[in-house]
C-alpha atoms as a PDB file:
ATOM      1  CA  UNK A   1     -29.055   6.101  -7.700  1.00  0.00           C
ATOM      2  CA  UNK A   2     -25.861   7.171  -6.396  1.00  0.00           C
ATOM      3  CA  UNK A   3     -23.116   5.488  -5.149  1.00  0.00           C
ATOM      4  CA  UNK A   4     -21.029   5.285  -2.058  1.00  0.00           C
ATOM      5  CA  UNK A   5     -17.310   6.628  -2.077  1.00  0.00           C
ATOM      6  CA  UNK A   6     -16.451   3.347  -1.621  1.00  0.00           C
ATOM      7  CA  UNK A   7     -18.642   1.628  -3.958  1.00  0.00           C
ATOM      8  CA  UNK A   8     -17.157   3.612  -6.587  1.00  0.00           C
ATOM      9  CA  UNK A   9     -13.665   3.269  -6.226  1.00  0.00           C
ATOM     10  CA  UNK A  10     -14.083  -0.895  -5.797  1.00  0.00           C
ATOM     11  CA  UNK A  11     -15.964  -0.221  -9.408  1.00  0.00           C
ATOM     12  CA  UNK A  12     -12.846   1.989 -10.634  1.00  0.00           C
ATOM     13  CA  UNK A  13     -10.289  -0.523  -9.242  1.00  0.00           C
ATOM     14  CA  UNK A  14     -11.960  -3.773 -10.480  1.00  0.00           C
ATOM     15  CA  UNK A  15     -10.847  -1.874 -13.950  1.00  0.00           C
ATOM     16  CA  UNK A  16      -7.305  -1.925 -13.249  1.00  0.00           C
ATOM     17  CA  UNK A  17      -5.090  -4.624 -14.911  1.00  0.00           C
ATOM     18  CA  UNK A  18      -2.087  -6.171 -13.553  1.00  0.00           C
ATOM     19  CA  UNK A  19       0.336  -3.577 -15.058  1.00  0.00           C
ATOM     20  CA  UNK A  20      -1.915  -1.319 -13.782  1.00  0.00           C
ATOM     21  CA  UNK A  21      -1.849  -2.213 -10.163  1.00  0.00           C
ATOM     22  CA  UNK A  22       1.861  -2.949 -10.198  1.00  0.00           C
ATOM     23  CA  UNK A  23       2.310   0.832 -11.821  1.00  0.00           C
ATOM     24  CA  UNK A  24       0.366   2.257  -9.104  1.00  0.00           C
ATOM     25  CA  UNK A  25       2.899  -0.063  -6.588  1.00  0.00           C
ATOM     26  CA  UNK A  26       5.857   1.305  -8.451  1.00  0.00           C
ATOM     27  CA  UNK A  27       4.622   4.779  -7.567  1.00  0.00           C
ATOM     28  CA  UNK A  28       3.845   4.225  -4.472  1.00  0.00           C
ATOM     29  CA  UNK A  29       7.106   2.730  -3.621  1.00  0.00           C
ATOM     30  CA  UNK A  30       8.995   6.136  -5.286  1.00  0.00           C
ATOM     31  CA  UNK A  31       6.595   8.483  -3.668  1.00  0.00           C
ATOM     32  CA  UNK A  32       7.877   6.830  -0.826  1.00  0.00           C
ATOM     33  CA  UNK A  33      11.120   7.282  -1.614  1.00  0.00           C
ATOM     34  CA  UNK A  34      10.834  11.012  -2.288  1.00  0.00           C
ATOM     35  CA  UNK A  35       9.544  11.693   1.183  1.00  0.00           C
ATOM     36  CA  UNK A  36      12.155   9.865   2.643  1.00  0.00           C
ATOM     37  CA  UNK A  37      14.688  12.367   1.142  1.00  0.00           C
ATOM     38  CA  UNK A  38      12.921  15.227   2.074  1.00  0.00           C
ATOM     39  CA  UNK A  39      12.705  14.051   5.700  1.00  0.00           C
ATOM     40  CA  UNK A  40      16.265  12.776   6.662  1.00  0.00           C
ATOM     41  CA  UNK A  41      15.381  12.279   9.829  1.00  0.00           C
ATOM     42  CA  UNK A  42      13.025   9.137   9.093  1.00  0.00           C
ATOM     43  CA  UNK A  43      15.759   7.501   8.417  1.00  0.00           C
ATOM     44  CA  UNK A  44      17.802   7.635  11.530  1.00  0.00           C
ATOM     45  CA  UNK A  45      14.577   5.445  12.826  1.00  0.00           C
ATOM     46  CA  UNK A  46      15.992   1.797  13.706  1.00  0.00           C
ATOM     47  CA  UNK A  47      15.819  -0.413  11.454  1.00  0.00           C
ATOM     48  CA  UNK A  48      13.258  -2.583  14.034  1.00  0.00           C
ATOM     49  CA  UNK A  49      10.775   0.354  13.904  1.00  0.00           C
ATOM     50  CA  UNK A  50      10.478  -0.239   9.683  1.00  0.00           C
ATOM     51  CA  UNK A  51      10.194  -4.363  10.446  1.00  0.00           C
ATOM     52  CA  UNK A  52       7.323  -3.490  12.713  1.00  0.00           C
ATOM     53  CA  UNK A  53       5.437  -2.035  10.418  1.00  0.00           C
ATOM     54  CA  UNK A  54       5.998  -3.953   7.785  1.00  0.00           C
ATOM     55  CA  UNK A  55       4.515  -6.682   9.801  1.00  0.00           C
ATOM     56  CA  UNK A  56       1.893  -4.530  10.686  1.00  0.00           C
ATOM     57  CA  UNK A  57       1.000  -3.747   7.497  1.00  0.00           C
ATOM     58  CA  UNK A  58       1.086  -7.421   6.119  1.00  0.00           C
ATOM     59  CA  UNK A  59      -1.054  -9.082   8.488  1.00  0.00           C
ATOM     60  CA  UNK A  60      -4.353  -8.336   6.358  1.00  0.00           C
ATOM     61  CA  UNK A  61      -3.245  -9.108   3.069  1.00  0.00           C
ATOM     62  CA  UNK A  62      -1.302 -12.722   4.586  1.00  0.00           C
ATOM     63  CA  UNK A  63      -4.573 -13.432   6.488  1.00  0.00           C
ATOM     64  CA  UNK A  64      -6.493 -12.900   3.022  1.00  0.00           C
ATOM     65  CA  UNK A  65      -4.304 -14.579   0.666  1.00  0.00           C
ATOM     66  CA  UNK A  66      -3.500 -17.361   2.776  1.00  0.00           C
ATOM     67  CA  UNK A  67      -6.238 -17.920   5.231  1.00  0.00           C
ATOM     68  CA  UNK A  68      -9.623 -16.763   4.725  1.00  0.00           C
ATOM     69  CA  UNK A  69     -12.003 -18.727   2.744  1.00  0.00           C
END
């Protein structure tokens, strides 16, 4: 039987060790980074725009962690 996209990649990540994940962060983060230099003009955004959506994007993970049983 096949599996789902999804289904595989949860398979693939469940593999993953710590190091791993926090590599993949650490690439993430300078990936990041390199876009950021090759756009200039993201950042002349306010600052309020980049606290937004760091909110934004940590609602999930703090309702996980912290909240859901």
């Amino acid at each position: 039987m096949k599996m789902g996209l999804l289904e595989d990649m949860n398979q693939r990540v469940k593999k993953l060790g710590i190091i791993d994940l926090k590599l993949a962060q650490g690439a993430a983060m300078f990936f990041a980074l390199v876009i950021a230099k090759l756009i200039p003009g993201v950042m002349d955004l306010s600052i309020w725009w980049f606290v937004v959506m760091l909110v934004v994007c940590a609602i999930k993970p703090f309702y996980v962690f912290w909240i859901k049983k």
